[in-house]
Structure formats: structure tokens, C-alpha cells
C-alpha atoms as a PDB file:
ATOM      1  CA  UNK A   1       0.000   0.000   0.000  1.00  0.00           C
ATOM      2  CA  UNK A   2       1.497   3.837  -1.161  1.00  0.00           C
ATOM      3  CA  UNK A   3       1.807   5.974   1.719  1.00  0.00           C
ATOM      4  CA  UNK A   4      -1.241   7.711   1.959  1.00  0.00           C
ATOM      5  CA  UNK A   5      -3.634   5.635  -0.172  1.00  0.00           C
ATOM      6  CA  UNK A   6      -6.662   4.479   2.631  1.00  0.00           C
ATOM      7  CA  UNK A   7      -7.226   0.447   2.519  1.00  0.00           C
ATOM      8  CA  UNK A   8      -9.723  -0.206  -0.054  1.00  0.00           C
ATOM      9  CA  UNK A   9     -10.625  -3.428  -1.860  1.00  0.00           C
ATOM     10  CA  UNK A  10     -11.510  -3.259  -5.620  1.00  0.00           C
ATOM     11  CA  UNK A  11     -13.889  -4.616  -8.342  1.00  0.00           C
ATOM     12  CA  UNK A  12     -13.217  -5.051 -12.052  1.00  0.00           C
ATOM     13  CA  UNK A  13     -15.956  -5.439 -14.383  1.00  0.00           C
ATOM     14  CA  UNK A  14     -14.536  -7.184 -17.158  1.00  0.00           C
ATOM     15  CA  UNK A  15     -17.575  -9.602 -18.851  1.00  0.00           C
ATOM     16  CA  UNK A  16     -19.570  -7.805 -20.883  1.00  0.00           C
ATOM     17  CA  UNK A  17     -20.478  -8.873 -24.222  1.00  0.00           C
ATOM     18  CA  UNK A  18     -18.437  -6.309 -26.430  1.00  0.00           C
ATOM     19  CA  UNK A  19     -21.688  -6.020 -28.666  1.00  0.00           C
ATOM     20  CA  UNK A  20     -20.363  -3.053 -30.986  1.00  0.00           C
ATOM     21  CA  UNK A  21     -16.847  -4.275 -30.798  1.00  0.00           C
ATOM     22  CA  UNK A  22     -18.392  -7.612 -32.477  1.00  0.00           C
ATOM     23  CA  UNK A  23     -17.668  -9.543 -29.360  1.00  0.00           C
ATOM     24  CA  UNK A  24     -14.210  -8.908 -29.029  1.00  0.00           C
ATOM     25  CA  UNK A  25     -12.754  -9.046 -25.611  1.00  0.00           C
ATOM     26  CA  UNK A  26     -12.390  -5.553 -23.875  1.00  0.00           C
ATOM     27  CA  UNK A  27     -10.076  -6.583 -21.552  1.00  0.00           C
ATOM     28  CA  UNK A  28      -7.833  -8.028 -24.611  1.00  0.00           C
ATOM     29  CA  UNK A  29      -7.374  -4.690 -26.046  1.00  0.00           C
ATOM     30  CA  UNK A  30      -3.892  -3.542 -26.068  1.00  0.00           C
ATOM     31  CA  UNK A  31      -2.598  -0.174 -25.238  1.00  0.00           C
ATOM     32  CA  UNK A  32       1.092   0.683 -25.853  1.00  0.00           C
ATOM     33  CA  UNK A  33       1.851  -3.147 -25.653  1.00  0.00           C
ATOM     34  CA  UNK A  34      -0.283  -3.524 -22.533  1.00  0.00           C
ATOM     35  CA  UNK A  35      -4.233  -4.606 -22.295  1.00  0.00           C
ATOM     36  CA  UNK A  36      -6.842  -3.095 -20.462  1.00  0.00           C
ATOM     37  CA  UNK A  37      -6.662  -5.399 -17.785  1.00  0.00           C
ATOM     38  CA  UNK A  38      -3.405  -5.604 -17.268  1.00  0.00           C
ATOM     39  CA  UNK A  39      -3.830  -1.588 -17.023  1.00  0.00           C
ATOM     40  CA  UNK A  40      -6.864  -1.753 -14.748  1.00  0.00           C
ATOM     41  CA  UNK A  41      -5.341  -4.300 -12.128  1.00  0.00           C
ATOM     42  CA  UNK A  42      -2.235  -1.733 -12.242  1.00  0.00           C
ATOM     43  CA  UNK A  43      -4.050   0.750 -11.180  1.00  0.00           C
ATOM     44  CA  UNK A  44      -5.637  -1.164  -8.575  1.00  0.00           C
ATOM     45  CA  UNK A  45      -2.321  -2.900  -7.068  1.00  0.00           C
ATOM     46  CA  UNK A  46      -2.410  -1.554  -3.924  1.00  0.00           C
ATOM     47  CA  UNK A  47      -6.078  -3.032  -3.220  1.00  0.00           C
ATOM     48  CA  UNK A  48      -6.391  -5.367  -0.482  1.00  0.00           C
ATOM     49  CA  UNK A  49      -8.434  -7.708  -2.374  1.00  0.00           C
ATOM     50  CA  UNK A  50      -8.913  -7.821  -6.208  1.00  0.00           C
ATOM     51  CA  UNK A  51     -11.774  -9.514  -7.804  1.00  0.00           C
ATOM     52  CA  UNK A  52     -12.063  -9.399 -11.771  1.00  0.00           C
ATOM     53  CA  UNK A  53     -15.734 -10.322 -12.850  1.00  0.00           C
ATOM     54  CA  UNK A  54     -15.539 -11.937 -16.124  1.00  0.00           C
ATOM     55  CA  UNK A  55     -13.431 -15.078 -17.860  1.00  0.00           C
ATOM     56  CA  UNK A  56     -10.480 -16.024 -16.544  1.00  0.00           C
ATOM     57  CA  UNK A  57      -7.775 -14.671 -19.214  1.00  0.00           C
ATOM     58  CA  UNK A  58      -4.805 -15.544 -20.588  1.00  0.00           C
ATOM     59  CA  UNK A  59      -1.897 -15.266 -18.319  1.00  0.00           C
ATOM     60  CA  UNK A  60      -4.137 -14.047 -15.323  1.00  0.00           C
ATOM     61  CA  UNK A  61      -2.073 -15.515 -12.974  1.00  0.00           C
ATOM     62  CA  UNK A  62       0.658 -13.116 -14.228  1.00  0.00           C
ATOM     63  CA  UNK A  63      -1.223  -9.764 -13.432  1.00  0.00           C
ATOM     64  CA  UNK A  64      -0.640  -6.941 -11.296  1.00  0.00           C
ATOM     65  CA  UNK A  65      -2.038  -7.748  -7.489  1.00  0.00           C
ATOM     66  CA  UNK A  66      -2.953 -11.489  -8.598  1.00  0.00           C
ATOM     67  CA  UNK A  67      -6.726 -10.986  -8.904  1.00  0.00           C
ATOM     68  CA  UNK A  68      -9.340 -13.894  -7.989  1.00  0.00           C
ATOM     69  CA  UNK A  69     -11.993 -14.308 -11.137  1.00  0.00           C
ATOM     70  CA  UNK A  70     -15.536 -14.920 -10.911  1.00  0.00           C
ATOM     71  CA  UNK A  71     -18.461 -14.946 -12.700  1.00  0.00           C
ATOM     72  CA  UNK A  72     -22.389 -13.506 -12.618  1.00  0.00           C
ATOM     73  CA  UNK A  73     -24.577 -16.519 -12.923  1.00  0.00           C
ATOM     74  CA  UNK A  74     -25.617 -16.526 -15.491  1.00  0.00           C
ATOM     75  CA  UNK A  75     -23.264 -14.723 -17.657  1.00  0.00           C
ATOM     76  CA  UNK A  76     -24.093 -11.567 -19.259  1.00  0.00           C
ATOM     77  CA  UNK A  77     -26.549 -11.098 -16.908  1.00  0.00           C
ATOM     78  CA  UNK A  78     -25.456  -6.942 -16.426  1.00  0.00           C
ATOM     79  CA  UNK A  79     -22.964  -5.008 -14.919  1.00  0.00           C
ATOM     80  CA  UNK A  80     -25.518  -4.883 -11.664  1.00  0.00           C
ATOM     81  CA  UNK A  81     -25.249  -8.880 -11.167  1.00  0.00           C
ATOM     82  CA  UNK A  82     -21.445  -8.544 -12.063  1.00  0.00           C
ATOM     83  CA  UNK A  83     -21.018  -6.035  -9.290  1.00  0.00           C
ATOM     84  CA  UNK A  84     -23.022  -8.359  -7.000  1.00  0.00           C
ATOM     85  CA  UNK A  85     -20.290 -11.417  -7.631  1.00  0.00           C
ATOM     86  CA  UNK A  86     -17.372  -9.301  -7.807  1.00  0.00           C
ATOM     87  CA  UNK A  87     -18.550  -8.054  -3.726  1.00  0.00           C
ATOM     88  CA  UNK A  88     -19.569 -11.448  -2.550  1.00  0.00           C
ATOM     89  CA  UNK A  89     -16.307 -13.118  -3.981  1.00  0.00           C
ATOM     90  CA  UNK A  90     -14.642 -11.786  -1.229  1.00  0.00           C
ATOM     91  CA  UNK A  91     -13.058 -13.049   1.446  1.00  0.00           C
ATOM     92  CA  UNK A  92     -12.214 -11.991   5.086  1.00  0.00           C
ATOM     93  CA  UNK A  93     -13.172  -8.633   6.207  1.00  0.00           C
ATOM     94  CA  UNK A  94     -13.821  -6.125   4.172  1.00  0.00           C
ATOM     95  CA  UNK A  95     -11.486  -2.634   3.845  1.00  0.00           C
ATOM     96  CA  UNK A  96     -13.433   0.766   4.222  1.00  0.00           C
ATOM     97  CA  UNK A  97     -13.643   1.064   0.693  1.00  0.00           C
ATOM     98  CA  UNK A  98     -14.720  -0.418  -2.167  1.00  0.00           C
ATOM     99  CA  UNK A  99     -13.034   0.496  -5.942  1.00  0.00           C
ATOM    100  CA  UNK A 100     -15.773  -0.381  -8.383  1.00  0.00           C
ATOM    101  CA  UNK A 101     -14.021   0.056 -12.222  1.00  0.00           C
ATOM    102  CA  UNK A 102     -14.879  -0.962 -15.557  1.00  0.00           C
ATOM    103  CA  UNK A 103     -11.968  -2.709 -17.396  1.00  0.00           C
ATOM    104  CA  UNK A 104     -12.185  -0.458 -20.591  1.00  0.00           C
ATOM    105  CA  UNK A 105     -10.749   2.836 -19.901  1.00  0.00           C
ATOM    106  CA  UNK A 106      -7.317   3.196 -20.644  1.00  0.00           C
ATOM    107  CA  UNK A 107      -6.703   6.506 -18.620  1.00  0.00           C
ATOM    108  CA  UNK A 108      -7.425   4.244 -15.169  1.00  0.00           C
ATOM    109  CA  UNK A 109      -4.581   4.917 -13.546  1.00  0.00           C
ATOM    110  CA  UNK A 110      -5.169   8.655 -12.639  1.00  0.00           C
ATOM    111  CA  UNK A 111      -8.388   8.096 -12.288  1.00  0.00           C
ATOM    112  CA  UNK A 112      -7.687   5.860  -9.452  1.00  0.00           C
ATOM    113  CA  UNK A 113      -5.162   8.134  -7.948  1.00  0.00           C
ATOM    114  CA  UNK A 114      -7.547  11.114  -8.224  1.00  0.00           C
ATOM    115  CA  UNK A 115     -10.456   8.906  -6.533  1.00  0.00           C
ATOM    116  CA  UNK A 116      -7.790   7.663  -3.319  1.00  0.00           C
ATOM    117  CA  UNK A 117      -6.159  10.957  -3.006  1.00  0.00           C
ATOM    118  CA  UNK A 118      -9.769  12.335  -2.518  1.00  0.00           C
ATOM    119  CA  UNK A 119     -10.969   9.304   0.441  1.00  0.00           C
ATOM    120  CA  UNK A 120      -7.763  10.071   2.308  1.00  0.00           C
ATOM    121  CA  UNK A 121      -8.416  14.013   2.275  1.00  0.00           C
ATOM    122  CA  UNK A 122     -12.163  13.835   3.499  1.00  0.00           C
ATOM    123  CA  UNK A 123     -13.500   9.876   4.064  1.00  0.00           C
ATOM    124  CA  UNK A 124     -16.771  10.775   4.404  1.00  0.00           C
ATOM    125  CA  UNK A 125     -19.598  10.046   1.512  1.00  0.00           C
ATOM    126  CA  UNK A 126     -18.458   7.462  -1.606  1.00  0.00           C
ATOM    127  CA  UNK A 127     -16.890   9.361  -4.359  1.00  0.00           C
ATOM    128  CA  UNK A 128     -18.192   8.756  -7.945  1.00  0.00           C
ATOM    129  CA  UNK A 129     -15.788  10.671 -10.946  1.00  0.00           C
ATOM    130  CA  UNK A 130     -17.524  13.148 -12.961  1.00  0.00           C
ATOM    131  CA  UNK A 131     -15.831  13.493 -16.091  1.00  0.00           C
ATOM    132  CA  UNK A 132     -17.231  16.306 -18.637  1.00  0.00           C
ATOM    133  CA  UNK A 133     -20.435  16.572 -16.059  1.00  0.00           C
ATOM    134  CA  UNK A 134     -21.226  13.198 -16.484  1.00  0.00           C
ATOM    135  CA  UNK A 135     -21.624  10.730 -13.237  1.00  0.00           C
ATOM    136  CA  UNK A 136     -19.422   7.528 -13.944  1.00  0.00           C
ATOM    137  CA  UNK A 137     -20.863   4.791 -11.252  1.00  0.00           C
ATOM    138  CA  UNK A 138     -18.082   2.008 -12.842  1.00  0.00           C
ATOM    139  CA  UNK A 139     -15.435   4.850 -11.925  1.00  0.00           C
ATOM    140  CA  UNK A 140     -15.958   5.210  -8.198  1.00  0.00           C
ATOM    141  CA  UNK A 141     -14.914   4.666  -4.783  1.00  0.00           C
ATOM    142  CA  UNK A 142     -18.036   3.681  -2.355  1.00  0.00           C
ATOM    143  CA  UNK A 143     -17.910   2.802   1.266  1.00  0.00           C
ATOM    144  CA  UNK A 144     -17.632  -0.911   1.464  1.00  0.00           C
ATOM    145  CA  UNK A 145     -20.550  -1.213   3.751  1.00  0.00           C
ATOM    146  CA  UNK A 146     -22.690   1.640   2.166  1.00  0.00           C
ATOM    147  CA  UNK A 147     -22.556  -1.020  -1.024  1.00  0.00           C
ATOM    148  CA  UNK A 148     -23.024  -4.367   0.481  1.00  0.00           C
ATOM    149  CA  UNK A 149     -25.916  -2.430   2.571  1.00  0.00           C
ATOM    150  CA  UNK A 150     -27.614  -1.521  -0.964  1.00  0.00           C
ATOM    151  CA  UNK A 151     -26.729  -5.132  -2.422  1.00  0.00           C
ATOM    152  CA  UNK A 152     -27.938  -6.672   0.766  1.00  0.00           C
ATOM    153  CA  UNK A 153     -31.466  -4.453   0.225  1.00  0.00           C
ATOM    154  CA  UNK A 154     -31.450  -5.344  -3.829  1.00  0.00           C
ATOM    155  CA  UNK A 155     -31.090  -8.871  -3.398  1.00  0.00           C
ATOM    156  CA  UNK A 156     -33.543  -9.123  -0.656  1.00  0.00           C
ATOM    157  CA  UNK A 157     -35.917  -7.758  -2.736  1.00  0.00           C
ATOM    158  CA  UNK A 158     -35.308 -10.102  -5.628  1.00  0.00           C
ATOM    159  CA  UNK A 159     -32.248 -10.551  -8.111  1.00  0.00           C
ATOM    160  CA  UNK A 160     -29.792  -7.996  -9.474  1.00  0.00           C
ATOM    161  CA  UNK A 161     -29.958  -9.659 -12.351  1.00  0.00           C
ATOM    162  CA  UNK A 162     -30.866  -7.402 -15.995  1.00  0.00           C
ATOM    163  CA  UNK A 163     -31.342  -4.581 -12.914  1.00  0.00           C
ATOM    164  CA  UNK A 164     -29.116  -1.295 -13.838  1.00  0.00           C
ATOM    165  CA  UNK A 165     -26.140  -0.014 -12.152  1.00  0.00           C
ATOM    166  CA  UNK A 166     -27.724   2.796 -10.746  1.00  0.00           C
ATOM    167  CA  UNK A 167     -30.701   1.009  -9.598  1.00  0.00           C
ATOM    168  CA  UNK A 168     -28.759  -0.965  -7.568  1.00  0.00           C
ATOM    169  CA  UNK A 169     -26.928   1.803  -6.065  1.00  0.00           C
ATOM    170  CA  UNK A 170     -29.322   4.137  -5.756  1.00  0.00           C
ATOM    171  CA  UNK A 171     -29.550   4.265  -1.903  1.00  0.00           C
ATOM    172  CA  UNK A 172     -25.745   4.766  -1.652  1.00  0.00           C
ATOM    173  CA  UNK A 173     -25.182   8.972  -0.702  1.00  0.00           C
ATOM    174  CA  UNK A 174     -22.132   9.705  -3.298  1.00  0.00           C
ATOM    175  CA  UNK A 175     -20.178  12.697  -3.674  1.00  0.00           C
ATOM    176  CA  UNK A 176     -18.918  13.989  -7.136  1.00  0.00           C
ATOM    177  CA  UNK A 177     -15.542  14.059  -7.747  1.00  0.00           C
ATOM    178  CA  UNK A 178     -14.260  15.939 -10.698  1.00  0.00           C
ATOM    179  CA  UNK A 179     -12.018  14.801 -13.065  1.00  0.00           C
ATOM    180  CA  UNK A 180     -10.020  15.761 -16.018  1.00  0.00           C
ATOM    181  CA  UNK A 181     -12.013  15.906 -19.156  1.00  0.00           C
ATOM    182  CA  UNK A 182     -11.507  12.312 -20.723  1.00  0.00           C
ATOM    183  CA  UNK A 183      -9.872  10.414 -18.127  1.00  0.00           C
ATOM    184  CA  UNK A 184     -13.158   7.986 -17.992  1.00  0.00           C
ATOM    185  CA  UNK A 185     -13.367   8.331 -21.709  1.00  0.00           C
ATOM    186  CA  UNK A 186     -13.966   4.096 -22.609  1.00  0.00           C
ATOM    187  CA  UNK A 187     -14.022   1.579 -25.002  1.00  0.00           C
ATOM    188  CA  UNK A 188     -17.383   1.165 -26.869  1.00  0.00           C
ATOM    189  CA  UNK A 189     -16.747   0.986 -30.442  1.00  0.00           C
ATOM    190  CA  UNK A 190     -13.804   0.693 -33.047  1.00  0.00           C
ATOM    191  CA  UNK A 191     -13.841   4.871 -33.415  1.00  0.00           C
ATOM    192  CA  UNK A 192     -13.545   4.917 -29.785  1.00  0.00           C
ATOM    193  CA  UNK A 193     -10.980   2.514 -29.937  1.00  0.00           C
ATOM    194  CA  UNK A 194      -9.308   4.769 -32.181  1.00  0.00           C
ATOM    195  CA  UNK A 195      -9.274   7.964 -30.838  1.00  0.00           C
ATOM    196  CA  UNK A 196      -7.872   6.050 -26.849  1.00  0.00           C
ATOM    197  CA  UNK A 197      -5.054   4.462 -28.648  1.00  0.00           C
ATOM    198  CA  UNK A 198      -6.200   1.098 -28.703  1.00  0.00           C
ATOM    199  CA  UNK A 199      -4.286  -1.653 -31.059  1.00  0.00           C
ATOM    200  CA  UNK A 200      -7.356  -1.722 -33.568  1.00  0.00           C
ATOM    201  CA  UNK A 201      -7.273  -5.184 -35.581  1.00  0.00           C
END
């Protein structure tokens, strides 16, 4: 753990379909000789625990802070469901916080910094980037038991399953956090692909 970073566990969301990249693998896409995962779990070394939600890739074994994989059951079944696996997956007692990142933005790493520097200065509410005055719940920081409160109160309620992101969080108190215009910019499409520097086949 960097000096001043608070303890904090993370969550990668790394199964989605890829629809509009024609099912091709977002965390596969390379970056300066590096994928997306590889570039997410960097980001998130320091974490306590590391969960990836989606298949198990190649050389997994080999990434930054050795992540456990799991999987939604069933597959595909959203991002909300994904979150749901990636929190229950772990193990032991939970840090204070909770990282909660898509695996397709390339510009992670300060975006990570920007989100820990901002928990150590004032730990109150989670923190959820705002990039370009848009909310980004896959780029946040939330209070570990703020989120397994609201997945506690989802799933009691029925299944997180098809049910979207901010549905499922919508009884967690966030506080914006601004950051640099494009640093949650992602991977949708080939242009996008494109324009973040992405290896396009």
C-alpha cells in the first residue's frame, strides 16, 4: 500500500459482451503493448483484495495484485449482477472502501489516484468521478458497507440480475468528484478505440 492511499478493496468489471466491438474481448485490447486489464489491475495494485468479474484470461495468474476471477450466474446477466459477484467473492473482512471500475478505460490509472487521493483528504460520503459533467458509477470509490448495505437491500428484494447499475446503487449517498475531461473516456466501439489508442485489428 502507497503511503497515503486508505485500505480499499476493488472490483473489475470485465464480462460484458463487447456487442459493438463484435464480441471482441475488452479486456484483450492492447494499449502501448499492454491490455486493459493488465492496465486496470495496475491501477488497482495496492487493493487489499482484487476480484475481476468476467473469464479467466490468458496469463491471469501473471497480473498486477494477482486478482481472484468470478463470474455472474448466469453470464451476461449486467454489470448490476457482475457487481453483485465481484462483492460477494470476497473473502475476510472487508477494507473501508470499495473500488468499483470498468476494465475499458485506458486513462485508469489517474483516475484511481484522483479517486484515493480524494478518500484520504475527506472519508466521508463514496466518491463517484464526474468526467465532462457526467456521473461515472463504474469509476468510483463507495464505502464498502454503504454497497453491500444496498446489495444486501437489492437482493432481498429479488435478483440484481438485468437490474441497472444505478438502480442498484441508488440508496448509496455519493459525492462527485471531478475529473479531467476524458480520463473515464472508454471503449465502446472501433472509433472509440481509435481515438484512446487502442491496437485496432
Amino acid at each position: 500500500m502507497r503511503a497515503g492511499r486508505p485500505p480499499f478493496d476493488a472490483v473489475v468489471l470485465a464480462g460484458g459482451r463487447s456487442s459493438r466491438l463484435g464480441g471482441v474481448p475488452k479486456a484483450g485490447l492492447v494499449v502501448d503493448g499492454v491490455t486493459l486489464l493488465e492496465r486496470t489491475c495496475a491501477a488497482l495494485v495496492d487493493a487489499r483484495q482484487l476480484v475481476v468479474v468476467g473469464p479467466e484470461a490468458d496469463g491471469w495468474r501473471a497480473l498486477p495484485g494477482s486478482p481472484s476471477f468470478v463470474r455472474e450466474e448466469p453470464a451476461f446477466a449486467g454489470p448490476a449482477a457482475a457487481l453483485v459477484a465481484g462483492l460477494r467473492a470476497g473473502t475476510g473482512r472487508r477494507a473501508p472502501w470499495c473500488a468499483v471500475i470498468a476494465c475499458d478505460m485506458p486513462r485508469v490509472a489517474g483516475l484511481v489516484d484522483v479517486l484515493l487521493a480524494e478518500a484520504a483528504a475527506d472519508g466521508g460520503a463514496s466518491l463517484v468521478a464526474v468526467d465532462d459533467g457526467r456521473a461515472q458509477p463504474l469509476a468510483a470509490l463507495y464505502r464498502s458497507d454503504d454497497l453491500a448495505a444496498a446489495v444486501d437491500a437489492v437482493l432481498a428484494a429479488g435478483t440484481a440480475d438485468d437490474l441497472s447499475i444505478r438502480s442498484l446503487l441508488a440508496s448509496v449517498i455519493t459525492r462527485p468528484v471531478p475529473v479531467a475531461p476524458g480520463t473515464t473516456h472508454d471503449v465502446d466501439t472501433w472509433a472509440d478505440a481509435r481515438v484512446l489508442g487502442v491496437d485496432v485489428p
